[in-house]
Protein backbone atom coordinates (compact mmCIF):
# COMPACT_ATOMS: atom_id res chain seq x y z
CA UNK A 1 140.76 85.12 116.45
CA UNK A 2 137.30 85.91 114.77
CA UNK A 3 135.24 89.08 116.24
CA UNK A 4 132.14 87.61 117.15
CA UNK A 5 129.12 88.87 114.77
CA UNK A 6 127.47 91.97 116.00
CA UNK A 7 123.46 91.16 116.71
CA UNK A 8 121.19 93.46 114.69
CA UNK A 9 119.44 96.03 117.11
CA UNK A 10 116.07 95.71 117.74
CA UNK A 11 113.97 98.60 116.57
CA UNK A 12 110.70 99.11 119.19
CA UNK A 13 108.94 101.77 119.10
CA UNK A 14 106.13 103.10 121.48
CA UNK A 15 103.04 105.38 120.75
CA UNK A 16 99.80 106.20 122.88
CA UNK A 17 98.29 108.94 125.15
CA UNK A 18 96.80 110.06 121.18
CA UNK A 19 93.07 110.79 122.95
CA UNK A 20 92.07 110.72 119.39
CA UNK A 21 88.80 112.94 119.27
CA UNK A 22 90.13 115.32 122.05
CA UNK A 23 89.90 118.66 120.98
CA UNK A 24 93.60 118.46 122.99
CA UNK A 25 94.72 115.60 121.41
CA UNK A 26 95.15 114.22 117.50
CA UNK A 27 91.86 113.85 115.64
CA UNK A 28 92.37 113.47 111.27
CA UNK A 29 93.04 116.91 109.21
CA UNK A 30 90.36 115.68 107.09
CA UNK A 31 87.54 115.14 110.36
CA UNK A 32 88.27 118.89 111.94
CA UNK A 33 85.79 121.85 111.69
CA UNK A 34 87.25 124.08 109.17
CA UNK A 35 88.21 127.14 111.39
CA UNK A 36 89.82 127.54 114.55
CA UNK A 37 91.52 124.21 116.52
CA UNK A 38 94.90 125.75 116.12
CA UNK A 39 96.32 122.87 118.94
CA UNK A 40 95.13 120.16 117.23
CA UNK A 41 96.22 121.44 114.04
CA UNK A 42 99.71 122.16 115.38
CA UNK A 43 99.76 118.42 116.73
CA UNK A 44 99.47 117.48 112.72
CA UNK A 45 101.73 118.82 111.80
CA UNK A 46 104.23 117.40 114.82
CA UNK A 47 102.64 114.12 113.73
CA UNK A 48 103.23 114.62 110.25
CA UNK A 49 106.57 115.29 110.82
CA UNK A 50 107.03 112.20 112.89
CA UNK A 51 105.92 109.95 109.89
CA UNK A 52 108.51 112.11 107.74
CA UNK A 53 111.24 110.89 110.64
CA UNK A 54 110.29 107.45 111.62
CA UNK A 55 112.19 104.18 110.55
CA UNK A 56 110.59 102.71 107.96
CA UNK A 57 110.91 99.22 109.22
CA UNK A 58 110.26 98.65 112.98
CA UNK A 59 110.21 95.05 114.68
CA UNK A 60 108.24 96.33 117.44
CA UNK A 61 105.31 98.77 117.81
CA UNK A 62 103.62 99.18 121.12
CA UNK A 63 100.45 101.04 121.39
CA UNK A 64 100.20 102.62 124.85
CA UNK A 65 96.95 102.96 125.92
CA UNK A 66 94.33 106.10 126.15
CA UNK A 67 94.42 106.28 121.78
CA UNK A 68 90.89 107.42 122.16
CA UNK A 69 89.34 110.14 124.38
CA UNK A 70 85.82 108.25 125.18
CA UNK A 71 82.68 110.22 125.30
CA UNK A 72 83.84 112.18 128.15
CA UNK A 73 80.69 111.02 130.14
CA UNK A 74 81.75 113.64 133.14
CA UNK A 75 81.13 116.67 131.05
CA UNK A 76 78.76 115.66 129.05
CA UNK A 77 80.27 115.37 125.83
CA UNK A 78 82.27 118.43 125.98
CA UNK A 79 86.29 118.97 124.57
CA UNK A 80 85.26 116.03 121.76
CA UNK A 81 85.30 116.18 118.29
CA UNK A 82 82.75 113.28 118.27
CA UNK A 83 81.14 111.25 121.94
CA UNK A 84 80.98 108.34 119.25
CA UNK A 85 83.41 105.79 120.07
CA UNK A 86 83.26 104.02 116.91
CA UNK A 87 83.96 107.44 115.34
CA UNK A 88 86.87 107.98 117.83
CA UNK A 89 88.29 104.65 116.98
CA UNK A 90 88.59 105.43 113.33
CA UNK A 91 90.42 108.39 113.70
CA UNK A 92 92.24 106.73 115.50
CA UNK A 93 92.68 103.51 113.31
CA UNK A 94 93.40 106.80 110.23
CA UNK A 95 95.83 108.35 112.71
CA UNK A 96 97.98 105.16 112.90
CA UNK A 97 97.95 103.18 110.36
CA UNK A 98 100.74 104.69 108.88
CA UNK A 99 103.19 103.54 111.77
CA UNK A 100 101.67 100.43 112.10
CA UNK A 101 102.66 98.97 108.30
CA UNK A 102 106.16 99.93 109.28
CA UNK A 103 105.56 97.29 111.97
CA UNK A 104 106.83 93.26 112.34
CA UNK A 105 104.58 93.16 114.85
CA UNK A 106 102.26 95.21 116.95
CA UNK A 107 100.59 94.85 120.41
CA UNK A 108 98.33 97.15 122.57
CA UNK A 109 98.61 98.10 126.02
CA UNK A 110 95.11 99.17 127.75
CA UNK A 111 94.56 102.36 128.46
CA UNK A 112 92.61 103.91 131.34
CA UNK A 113 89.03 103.07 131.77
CA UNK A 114 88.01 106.26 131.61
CA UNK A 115 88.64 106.89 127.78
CA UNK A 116 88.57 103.28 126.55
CA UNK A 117 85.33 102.78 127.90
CA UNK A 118 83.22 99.78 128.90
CA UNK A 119 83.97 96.73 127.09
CA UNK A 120 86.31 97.17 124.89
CA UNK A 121 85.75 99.71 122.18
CA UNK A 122 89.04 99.23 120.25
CA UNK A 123 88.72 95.55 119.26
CA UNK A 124 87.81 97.32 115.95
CA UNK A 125 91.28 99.25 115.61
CA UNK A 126 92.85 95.76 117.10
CA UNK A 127 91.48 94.21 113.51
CA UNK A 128 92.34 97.22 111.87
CA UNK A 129 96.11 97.31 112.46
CA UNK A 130 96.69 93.65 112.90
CA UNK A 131 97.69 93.66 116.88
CA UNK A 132 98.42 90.32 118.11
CA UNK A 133 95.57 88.67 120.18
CA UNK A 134 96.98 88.39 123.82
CA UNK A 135 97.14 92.26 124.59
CA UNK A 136 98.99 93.50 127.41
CA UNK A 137 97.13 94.38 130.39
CA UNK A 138 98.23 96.65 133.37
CA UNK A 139 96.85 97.74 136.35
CA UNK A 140 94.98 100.99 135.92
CA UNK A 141 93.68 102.25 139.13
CA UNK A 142 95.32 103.78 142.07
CA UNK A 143 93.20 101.33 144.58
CA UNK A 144 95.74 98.50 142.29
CA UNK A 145 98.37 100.16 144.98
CA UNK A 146 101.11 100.66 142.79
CA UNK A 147 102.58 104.03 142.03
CA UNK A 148 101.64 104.99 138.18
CA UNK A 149 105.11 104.47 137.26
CA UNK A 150 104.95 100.93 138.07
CA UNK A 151 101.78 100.27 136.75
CA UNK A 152 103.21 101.60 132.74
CA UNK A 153 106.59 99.61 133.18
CA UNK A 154 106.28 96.57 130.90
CA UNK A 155 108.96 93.93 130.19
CA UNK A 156 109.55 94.63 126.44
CA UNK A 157 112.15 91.98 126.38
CA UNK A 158 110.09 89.36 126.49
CA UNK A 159 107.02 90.28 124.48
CA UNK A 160 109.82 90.16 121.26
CA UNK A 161 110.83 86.25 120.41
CA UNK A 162 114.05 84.80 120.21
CA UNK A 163 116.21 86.03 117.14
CA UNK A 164 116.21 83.09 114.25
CA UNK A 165 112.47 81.92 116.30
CA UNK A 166 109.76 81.58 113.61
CA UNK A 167 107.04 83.40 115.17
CA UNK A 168 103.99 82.40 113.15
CA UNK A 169 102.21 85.44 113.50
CA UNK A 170 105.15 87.95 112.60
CA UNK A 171 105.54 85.08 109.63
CA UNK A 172 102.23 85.83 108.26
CA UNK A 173 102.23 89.64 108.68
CA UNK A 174 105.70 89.56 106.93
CA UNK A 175 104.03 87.81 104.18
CA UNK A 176 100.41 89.67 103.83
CA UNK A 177 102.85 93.26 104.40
């Protein structure tokens, strides 16, 4: 009798909670004041390291909300790199890119509305990266009533199609890649 044929693992992988522009969280070597930000510089080198260790092909990346820190409108600016959040976007757009072409396919999960911001200030790293259109949204707020880690779980199973499915849009980011 014939073993039936193993199915090839999927490989998803999950990054967020960056704050990019944070003095606290990741913001590009090449953006930081030249002395002094040890914590930031220390996550660099984490991150760098990550690249260094990460598969190099990945069918799934999920981007998992609060990549940017927002203008930090309760202090006035302060603990940011930049209040800017176009500026905060491209760091983080710099600060991911190199996971993302590793990706099949990517999608975004909101983050809270307190470092996203009105509107909806990553469109621009959306384009950037190539996330699919119909981004995943999840209650945010406490008043949503549902403990915070309810509100993060997300079915991953079915955001990925079918195996041997022709997914048009992984299609065409297999063939611009």
């Amino acid at each position: 009798m014939a073993r039936p044929r193993r199915r090839a693992p999927e490989t998803i992988a999950f990054l967020g909670d960056i704050h990019a522009g944070s003095w606290w969280g990741l913001w590009p070597r090449s953006r930081l004041p030249g002395d002094g930000f040890l914590g930031p510089r220390y996550l660099l080198d984490c991150w760098d390291d990550l690249q260094r260790r990460w598969p190099k092909k990945l069918d799934l990346l999920i981007l998992a909300g609060d990549l940017i820190e927002g203008p930090q409108r309760r202090s006035g600016g302060h603990g940011v790199f930049s209040v800017s959040d176009k500026e905060q976007v491209e760091g983080a757009i710099s600060l991911l890119r190199p996971f993302a072409r590793r990706a099949e396919r990517i999608i975004r999960i909101t983050g809270t509305p307190y470092h996203d911001g009105p509107g909806d200030p990553l469109i621009a790293l959306d384009y950037a990266l190539e996330v699919e259109g119909d981004l995943v949204e999840l209650p945010a707020a406490p008043e949503a009533g549902l403990p915070p880690a309810v509100r993060q779980r997300v079915d991953v199973g079915a955001l990925l199609p079918a195996r041997g499915h022709d997914d048009s849009s992984s299609a065409q980011r297999s063939s611009t890649a």
